[in-house]
N, C-alpha and C. Protein backbone atom coordinates (compact mmCIF):
# COMPACT_ATOMS: atom_id res chain seq x y z
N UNK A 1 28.89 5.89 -5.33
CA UNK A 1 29.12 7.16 -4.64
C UNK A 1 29.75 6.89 -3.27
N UNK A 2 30.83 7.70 -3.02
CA UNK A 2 31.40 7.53 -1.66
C UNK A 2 30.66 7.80 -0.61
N UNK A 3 29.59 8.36 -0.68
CA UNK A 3 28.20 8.35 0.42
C UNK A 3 27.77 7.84 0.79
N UNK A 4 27.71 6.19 -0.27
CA UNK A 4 26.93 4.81 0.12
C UNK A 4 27.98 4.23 0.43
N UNK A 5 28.78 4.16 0.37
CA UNK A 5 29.64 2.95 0.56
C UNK A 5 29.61 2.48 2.39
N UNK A 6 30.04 1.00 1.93
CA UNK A 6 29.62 0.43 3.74
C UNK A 6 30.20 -0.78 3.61
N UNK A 7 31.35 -0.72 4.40
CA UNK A 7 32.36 -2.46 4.65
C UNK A 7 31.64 -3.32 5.66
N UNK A 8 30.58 -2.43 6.29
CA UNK A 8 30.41 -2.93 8.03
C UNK A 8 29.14 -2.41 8.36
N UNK A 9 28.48 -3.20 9.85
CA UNK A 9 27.36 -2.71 9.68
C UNK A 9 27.58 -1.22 10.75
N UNK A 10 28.53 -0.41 11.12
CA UNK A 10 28.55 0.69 11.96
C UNK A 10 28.59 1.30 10.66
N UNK A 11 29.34 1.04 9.58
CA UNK A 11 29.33 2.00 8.37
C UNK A 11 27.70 2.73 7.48
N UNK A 12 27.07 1.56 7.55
CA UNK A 12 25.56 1.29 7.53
C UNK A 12 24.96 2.85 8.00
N UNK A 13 25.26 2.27 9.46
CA UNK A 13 24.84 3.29 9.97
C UNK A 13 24.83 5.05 10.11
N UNK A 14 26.00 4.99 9.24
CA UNK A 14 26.35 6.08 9.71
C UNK A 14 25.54 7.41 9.47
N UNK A 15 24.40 7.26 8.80
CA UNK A 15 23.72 8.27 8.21
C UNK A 15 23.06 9.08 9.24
N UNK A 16 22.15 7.81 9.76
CA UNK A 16 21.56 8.46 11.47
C UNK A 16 22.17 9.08 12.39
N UNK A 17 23.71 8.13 12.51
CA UNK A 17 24.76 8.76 13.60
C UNK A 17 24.97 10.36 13.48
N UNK A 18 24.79 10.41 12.21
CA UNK A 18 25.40 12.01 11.97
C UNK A 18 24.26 13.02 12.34
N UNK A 19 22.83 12.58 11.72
CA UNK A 19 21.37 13.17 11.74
C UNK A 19 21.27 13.13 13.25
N UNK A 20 21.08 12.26 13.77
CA UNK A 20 21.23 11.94 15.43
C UNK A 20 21.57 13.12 16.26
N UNK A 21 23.16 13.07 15.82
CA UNK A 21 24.27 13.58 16.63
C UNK A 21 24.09 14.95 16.31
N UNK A 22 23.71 15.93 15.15
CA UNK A 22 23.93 16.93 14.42
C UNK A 22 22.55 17.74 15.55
N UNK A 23 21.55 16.70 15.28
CA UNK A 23 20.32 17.64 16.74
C UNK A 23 19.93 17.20 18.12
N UNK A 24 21.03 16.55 18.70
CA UNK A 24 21.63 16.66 20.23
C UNK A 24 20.67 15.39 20.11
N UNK A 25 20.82 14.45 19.79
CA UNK A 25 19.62 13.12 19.96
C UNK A 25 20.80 12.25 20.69
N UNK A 26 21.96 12.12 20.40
CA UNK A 26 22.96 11.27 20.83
C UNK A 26 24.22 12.73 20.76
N UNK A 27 24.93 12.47 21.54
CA UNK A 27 26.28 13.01 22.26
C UNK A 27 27.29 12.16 22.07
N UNK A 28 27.61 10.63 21.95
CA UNK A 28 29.07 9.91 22.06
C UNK A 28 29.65 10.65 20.98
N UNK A 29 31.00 10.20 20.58
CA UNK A 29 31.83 10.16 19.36
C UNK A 29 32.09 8.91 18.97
N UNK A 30 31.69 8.63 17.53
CA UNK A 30 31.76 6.81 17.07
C UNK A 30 33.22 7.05 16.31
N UNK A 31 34.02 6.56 16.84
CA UNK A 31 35.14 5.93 15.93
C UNK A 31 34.77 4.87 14.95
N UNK A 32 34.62 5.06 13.49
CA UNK A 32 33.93 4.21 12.62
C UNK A 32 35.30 3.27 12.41
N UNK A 33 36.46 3.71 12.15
CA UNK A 33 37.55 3.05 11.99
C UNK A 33 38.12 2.09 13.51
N UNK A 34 37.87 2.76 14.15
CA UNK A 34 38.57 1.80 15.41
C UNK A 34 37.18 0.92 16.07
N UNK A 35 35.94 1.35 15.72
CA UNK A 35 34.98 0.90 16.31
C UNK A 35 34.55 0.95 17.87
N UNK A 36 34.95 2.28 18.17
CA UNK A 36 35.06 2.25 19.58
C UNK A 36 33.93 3.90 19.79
N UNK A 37 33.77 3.75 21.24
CA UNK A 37 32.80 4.93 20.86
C UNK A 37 33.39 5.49 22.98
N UNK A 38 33.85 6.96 22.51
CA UNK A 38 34.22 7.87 23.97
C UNK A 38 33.05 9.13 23.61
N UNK A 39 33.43 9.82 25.26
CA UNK A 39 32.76 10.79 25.67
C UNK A 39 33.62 12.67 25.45
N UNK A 40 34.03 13.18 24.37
CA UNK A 40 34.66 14.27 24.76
C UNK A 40 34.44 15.25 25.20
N UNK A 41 34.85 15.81 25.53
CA UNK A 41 34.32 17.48 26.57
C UNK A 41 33.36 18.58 25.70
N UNK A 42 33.52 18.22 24.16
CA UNK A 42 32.69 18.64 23.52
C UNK A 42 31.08 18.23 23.61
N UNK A 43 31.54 16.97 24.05
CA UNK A 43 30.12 15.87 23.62
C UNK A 43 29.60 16.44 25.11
N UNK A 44 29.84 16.37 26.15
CA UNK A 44 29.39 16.80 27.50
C UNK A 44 28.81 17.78 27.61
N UNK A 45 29.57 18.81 26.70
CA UNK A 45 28.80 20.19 27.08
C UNK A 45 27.72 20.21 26.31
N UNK A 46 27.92 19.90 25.15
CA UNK A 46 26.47 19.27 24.44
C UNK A 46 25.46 18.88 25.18
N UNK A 47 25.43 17.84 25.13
CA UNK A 47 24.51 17.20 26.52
C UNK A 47 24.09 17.94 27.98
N UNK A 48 25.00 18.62 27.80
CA UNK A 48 24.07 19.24 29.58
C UNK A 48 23.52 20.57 28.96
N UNK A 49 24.12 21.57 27.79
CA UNK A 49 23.00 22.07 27.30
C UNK A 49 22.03 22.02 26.69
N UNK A 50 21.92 20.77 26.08
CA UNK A 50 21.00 20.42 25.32
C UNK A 50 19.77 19.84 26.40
N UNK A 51 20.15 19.05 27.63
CA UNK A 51 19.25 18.67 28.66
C UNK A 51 18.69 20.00 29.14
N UNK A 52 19.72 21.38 29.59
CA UNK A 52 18.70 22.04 30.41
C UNK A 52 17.29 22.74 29.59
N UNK A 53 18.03 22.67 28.26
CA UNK A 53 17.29 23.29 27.00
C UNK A 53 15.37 22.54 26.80
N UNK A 54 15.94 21.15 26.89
CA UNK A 54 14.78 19.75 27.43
C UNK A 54 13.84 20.24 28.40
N UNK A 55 15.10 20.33 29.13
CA UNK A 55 14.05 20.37 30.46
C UNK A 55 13.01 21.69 30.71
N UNK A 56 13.48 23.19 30.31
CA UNK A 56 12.81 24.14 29.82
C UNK A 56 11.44 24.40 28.95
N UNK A 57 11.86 23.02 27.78
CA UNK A 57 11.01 23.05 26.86
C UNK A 57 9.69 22.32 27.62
N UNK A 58 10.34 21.18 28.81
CA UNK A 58 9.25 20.29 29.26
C UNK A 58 8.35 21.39 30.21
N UNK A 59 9.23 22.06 30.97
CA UNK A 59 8.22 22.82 32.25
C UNK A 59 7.06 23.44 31.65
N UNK A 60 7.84 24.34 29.92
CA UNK A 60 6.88 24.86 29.58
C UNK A 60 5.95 24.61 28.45
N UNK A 61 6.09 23.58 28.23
CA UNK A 61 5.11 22.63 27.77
C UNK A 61 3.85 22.80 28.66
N UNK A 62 4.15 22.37 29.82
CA UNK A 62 3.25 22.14 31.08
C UNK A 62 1.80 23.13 31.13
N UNK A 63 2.65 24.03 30.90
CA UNK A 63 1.76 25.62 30.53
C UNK A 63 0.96 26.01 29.20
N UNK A 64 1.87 25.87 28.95
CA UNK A 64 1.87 26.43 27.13
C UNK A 64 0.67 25.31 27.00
N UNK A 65 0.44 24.27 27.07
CA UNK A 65 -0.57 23.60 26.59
C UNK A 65 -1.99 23.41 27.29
N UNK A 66 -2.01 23.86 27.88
CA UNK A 66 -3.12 24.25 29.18
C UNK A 66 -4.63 24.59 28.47
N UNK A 67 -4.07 25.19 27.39
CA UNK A 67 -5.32 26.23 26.68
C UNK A 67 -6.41 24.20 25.93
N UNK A 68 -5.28 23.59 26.06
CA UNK A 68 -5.77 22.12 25.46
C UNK A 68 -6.90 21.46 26.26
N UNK A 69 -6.92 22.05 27.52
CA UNK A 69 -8.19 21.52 28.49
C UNK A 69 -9.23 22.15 27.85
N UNK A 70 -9.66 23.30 27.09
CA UNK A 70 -11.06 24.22 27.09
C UNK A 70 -11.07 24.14 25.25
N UNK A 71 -10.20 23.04 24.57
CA UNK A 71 -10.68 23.12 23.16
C UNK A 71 -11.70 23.12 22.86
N UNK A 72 -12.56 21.81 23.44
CA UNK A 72 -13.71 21.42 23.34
C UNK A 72 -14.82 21.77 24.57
N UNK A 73 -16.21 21.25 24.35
CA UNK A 73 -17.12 21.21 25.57
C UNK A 73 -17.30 19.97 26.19
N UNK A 74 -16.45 18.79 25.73
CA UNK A 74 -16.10 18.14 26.86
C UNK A 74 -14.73 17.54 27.49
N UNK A 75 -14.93 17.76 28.84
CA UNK A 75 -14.22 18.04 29.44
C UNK A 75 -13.29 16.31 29.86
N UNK A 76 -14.32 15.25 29.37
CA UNK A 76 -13.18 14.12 29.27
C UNK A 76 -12.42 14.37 28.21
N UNK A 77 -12.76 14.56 27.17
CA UNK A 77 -11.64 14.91 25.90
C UNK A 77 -10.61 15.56 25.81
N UNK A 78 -10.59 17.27 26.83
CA UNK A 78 -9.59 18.06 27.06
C UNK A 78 -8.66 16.90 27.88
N UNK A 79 -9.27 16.67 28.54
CA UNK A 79 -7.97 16.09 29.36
C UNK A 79 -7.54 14.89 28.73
N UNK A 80 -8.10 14.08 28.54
CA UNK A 80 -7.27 13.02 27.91
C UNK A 80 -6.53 13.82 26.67
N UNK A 81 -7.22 14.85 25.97
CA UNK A 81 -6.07 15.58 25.10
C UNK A 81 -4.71 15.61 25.79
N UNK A 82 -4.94 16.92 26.80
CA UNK A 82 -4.02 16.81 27.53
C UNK A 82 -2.63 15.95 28.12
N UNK A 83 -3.24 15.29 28.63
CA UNK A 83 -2.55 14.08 29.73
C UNK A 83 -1.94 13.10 28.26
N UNK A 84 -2.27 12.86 27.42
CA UNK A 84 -1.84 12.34 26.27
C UNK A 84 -0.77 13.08 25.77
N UNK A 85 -0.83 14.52 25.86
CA UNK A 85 -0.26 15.13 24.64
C UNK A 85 1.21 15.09 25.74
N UNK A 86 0.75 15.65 27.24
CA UNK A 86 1.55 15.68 27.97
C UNK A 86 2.64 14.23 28.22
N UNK A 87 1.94 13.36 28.38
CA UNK A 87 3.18 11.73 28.12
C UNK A 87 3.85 11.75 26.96
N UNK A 88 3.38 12.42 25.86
CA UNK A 88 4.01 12.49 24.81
C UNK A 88 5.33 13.15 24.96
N UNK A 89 5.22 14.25 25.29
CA UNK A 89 6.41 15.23 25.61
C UNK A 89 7.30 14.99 26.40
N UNK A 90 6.78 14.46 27.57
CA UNK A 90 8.01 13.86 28.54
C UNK A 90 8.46 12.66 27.79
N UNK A 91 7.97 11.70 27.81
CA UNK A 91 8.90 11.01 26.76
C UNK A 91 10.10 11.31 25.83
N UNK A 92 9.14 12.01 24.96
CA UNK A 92 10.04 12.69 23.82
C UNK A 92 11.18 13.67 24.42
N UNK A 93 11.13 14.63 25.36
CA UNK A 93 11.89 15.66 25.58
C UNK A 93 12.94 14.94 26.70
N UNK A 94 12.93 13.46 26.91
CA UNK A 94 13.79 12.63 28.19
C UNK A 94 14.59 11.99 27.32
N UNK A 95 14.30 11.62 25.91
CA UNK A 95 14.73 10.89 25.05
C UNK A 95 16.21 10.97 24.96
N UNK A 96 16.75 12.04 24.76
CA UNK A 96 17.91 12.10 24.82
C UNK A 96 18.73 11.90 26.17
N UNK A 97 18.12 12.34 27.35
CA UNK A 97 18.90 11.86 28.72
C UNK A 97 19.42 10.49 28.87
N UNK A 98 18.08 9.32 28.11
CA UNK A 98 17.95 8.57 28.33
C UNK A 98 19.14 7.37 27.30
N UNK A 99 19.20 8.49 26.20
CA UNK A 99 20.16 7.78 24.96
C UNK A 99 21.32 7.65 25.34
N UNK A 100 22.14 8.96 26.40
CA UNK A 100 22.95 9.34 26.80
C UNK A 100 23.73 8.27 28.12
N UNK A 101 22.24 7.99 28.77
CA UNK A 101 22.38 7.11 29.93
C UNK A 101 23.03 5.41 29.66
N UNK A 102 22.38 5.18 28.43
CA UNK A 102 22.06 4.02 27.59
C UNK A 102 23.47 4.01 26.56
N UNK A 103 24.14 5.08 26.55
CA UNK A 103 24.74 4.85 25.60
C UNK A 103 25.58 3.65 25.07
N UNK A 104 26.51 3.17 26.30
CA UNK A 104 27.28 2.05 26.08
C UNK A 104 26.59 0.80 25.79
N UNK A 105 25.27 0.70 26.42
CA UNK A 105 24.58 -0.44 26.10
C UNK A 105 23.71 -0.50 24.49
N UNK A 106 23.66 1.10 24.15
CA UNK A 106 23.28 1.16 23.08
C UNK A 106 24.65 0.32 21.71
N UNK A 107 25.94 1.10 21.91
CA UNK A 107 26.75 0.93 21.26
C UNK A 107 27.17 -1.07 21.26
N UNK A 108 26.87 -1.72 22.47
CA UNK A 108 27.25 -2.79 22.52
C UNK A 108 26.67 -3.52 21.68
N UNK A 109 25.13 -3.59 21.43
CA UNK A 109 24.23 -3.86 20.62
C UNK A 109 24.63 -3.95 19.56
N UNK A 110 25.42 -2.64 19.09
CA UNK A 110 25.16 -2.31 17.18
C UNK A 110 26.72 -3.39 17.51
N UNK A 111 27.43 -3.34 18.50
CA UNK A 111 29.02 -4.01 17.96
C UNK A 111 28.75 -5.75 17.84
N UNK A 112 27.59 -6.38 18.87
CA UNK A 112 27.30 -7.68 18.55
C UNK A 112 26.40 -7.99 17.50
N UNK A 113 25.81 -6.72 16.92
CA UNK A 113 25.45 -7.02 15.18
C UNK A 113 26.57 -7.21 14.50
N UNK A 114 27.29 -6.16 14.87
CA UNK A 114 28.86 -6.27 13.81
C UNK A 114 29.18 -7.38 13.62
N UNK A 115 29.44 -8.25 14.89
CA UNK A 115 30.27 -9.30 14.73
C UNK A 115 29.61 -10.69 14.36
N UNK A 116 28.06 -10.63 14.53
CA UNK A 116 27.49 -11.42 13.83
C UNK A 116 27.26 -11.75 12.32
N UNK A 117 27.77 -10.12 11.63
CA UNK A 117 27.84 -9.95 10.53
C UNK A 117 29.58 -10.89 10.04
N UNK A 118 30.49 -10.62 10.77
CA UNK A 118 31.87 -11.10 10.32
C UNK A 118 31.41 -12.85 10.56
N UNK A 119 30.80 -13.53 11.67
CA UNK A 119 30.78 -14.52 11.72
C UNK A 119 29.81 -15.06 10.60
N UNK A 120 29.12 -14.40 10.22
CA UNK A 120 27.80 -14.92 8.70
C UNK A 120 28.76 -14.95 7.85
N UNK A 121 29.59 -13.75 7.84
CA UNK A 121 30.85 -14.09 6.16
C UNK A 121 31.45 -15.27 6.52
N UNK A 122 32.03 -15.67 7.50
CA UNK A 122 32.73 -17.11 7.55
C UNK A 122 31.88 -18.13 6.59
N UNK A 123 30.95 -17.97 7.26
CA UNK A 123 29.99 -18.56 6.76
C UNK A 123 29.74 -19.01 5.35
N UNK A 124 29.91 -18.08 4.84
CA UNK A 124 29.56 -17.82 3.33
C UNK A 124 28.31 -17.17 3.45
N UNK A 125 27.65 -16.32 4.45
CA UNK A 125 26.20 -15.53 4.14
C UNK A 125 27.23 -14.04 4.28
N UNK A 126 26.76 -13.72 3.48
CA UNK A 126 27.22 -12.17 3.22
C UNK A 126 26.09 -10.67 3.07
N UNK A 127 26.42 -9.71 4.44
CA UNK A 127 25.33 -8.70 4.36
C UNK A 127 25.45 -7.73 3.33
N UNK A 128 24.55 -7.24 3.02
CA UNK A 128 24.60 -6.23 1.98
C UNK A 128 24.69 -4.45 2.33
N UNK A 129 25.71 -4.19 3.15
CA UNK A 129 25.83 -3.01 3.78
C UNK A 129 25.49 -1.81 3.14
N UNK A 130 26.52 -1.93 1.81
CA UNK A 130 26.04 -0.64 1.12
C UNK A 130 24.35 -0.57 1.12
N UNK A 131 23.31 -1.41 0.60
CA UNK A 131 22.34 -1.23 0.11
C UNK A 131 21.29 -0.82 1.73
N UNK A 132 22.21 -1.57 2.77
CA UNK A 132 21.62 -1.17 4.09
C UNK A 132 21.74 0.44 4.54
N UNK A 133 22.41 0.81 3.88
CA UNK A 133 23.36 2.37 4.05
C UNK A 133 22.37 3.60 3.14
N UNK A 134 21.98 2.69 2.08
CA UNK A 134 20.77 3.18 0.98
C UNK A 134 19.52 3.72 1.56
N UNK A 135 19.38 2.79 2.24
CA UNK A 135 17.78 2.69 3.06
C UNK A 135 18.12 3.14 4.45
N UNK A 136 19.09 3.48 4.91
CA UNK A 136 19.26 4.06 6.11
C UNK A 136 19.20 5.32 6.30
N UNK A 137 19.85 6.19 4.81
CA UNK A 137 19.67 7.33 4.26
C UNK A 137 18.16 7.49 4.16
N UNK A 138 17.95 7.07 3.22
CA UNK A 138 16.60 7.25 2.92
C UNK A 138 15.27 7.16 3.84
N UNK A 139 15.62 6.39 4.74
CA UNK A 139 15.03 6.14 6.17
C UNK A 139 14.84 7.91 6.72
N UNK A 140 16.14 7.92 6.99
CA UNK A 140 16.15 9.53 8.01
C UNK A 140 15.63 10.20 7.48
N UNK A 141 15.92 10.54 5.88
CA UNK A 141 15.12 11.59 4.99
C UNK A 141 13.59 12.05 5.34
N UNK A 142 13.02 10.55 5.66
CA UNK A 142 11.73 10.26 5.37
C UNK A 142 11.22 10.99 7.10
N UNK A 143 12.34 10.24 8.22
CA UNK A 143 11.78 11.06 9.04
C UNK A 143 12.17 12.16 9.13
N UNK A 144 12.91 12.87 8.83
CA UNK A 144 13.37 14.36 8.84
C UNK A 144 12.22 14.96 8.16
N UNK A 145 11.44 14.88 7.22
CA UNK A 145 9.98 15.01 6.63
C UNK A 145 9.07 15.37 7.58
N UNK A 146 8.60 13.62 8.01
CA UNK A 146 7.79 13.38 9.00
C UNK A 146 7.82 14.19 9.97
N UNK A 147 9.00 14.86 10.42
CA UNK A 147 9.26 15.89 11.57
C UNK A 147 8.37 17.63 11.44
N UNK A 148 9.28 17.81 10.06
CA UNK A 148 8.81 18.96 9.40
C UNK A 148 7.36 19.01 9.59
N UNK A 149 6.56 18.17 8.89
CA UNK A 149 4.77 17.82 8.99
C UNK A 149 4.57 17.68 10.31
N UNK A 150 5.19 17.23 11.45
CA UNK A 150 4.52 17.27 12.33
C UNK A 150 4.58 18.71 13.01
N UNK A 151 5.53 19.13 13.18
CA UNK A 151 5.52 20.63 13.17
C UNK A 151 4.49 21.23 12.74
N UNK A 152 4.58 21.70 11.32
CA UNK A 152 3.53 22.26 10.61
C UNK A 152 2.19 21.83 11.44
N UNK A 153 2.03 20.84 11.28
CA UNK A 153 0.75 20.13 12.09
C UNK A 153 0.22 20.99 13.35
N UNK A 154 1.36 20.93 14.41
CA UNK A 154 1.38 21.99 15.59
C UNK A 154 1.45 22.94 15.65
N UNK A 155 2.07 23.53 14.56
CA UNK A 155 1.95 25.24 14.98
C UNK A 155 0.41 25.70 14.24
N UNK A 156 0.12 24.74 13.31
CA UNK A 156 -1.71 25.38 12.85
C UNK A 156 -2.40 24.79 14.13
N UNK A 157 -2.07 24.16 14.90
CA UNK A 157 -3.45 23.98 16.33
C UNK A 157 -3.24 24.93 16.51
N UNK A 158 -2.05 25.61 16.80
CA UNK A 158 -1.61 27.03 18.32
C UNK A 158 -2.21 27.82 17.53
N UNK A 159 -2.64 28.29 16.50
CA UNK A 159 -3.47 29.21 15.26
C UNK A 159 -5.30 29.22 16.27
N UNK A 160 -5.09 28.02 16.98
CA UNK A 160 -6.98 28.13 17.70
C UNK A 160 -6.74 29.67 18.66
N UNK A 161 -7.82 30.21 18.13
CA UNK A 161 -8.12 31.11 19.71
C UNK A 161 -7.73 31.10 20.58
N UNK A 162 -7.77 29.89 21.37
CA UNK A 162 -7.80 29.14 22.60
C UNK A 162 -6.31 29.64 23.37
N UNK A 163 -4.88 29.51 22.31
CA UNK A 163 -3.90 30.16 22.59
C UNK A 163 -3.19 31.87 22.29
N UNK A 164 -4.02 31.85 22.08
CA UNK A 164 -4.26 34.16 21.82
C UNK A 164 -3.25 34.09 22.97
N UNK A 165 -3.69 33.87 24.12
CA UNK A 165 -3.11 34.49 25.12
C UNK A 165 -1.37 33.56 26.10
N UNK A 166 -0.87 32.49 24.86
CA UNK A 166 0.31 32.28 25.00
C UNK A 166 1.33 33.58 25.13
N UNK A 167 1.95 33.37 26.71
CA UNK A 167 2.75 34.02 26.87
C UNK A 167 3.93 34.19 26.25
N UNK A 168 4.31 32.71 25.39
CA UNK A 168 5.56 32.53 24.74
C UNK A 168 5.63 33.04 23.52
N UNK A 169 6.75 33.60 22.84
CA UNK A 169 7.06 34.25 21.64
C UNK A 169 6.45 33.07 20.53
N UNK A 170 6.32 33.63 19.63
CA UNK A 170 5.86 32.77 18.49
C UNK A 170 7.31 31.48 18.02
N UNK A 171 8.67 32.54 18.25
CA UNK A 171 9.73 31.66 17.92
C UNK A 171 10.02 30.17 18.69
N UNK A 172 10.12 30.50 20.40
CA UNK A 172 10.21 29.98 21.39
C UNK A 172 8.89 28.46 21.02
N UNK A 173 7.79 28.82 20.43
CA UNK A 173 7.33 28.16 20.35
C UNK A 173 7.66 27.06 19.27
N UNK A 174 8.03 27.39 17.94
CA UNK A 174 8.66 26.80 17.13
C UNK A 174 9.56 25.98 17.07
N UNK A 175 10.38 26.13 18.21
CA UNK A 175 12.00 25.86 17.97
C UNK A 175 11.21 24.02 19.02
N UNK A 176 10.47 24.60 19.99
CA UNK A 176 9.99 23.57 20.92
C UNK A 176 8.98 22.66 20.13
N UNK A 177 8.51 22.68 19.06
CA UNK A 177 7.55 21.92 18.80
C UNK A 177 8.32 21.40 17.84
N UNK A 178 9.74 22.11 16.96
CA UNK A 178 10.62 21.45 16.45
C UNK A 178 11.68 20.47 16.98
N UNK A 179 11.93 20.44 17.89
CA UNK A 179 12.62 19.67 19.14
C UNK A 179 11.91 18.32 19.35
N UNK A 180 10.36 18.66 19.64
CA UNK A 180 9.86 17.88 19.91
C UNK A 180 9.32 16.63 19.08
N UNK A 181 9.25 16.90 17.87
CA UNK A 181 9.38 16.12 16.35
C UNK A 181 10.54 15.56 16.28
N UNK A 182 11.77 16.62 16.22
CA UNK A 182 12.66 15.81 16.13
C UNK A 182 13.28 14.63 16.65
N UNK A 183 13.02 14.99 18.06
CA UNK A 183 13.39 13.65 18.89
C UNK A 183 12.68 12.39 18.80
N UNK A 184 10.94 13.12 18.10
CA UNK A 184 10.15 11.56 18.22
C UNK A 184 10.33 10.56 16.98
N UNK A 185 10.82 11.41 15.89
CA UNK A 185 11.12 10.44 14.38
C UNK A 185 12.34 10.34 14.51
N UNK A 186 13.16 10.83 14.52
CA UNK A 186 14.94 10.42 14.94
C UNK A 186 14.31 8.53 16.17
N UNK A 187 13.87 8.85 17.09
CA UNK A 187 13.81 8.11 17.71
C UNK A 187 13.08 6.45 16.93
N UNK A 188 12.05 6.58 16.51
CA UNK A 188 11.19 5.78 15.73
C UNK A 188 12.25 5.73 14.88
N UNK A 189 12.92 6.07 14.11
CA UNK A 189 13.78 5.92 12.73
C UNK A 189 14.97 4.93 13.03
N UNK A 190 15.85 5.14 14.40
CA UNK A 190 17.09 4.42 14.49
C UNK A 190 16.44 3.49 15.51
N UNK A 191 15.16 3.25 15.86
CA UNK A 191 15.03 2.32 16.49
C UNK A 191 14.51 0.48 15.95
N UNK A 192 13.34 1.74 14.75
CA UNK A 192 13.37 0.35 13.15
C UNK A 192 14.78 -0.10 13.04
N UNK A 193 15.28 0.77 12.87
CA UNK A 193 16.53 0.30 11.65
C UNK A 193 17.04 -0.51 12.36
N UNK A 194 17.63 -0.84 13.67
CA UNK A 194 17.97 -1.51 14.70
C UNK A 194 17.34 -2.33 14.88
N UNK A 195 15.78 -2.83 14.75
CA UNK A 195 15.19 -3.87 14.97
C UNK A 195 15.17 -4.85 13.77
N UNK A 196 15.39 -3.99 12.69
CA UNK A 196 15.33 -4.64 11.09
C UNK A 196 16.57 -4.75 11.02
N UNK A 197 17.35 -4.59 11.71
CA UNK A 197 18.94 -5.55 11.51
C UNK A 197 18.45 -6.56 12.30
N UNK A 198 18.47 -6.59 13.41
CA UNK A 198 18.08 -7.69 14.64
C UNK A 198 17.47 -8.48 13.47
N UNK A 199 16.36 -8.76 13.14
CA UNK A 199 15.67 -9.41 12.08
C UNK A 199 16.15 -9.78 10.97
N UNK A 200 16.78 -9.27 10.56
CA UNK A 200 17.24 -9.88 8.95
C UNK A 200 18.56 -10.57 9.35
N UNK A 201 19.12 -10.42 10.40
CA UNK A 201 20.26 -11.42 10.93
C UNK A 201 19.71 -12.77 11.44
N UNK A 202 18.59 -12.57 12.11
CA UNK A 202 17.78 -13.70 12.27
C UNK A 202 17.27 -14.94 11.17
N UNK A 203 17.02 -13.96 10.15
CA UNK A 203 16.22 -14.55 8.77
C UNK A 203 17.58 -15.32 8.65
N UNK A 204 18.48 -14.38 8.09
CA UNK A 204 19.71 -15.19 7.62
C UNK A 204 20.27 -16.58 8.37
N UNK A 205 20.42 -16.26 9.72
CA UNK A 205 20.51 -17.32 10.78
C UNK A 205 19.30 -19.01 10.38
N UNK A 206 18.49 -18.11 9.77
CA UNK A 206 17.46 -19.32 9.85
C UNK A 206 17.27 -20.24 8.54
């Protein structure tokens, strides 16, 4: 199928790039053919709406989760609920500033896999891209899932009592706890896959 196919390891990739790119997780444009990766005015405006959108979701996070101090009757638990749930979110909701910031150093990475891959063919060790392209798919699937469930997961807490009196629309809330999934398995997903190249180039090396 022309879906799997993969000469290279940016080709590999390309499954995430698109999943990535499609819910504001990454902004560049990858030239798969030239191997080069720019910034267009499309990709910019992306990114600064997608940050103030972040940053919105973070303030009101801040709030919106408040009702998390009085779940229980004790009061170390609320807060470490809290203060937990809260590092969670900044993390997650910076994720993309941070991809954005990172980008070139991100892209340099996947290009000195590349070329470790052309120097293994000299070699006679040869990667198996398509089948990397298989599981790269199937990778995202799995977190695009994982996302969904975690969602679900969050919007039955906000179902406690405790948030009756959320000021925020039921939607507003959704879209943010979907955001907030998304960025954390997108993130976990292309960050394996990236470390399990690092590694299996190693194996091979060895």
């Amino acid at each position: 199928m022309p879906w799997f196919e993969a000469h290279n390891f940016f080709d590999s990739l390309r499954p995430v790039y698109v999943v990535s790119k499609f819910f504001h997780v990454h902004f560049e444009t990858v030239d798969f053919k030239e191997q080069t990766i720019r910034r267009t005015l499309v990709d910019q405006v992306r990114f600064v709406l997608s940050t103030m959108m972040d940053l919105s979701f973070l303030v009101r996070s801040a709030h919106a989760n408040i009702p998390y101090l009085h779940l229980t009757d004790s009061v170390l638990v609320n807060v470490g609920n809290y203060l937990g749930l809260m590092l969670l979110v900044m993390l997650t909701y910076t994720l993309p500033l941070w991809n954005h910031y990172k980008s070139r150093e991100i892209f340099q990475l996947y290009t000195s896999i590349n070329d470790c891959d052309r120097k293994l063919r000299k070699l006679g060790i040869c990667i198996d891209h398509r089948n990397h392209r298989i599981f790269s798919t199937t990778n995202i699937v799995a977190s695009m899932c994982i996302s969904v469930i975690i969602t679900l997961n969050g919007l039955s807490v906000r179902r406690n009592k405790a948030f009756d009196n959320d000021k925020y629309t039921k939607l507003e809330t959704d879209v943010a706890i979907f955001r907030l999934s998304t960025n954390f398995s997108l993130f976990i997903s292309y960050t394996r896959l990236t470390l399990m190249s690092i590694n299996g180039r190693l194996d091979k090396l060895q």
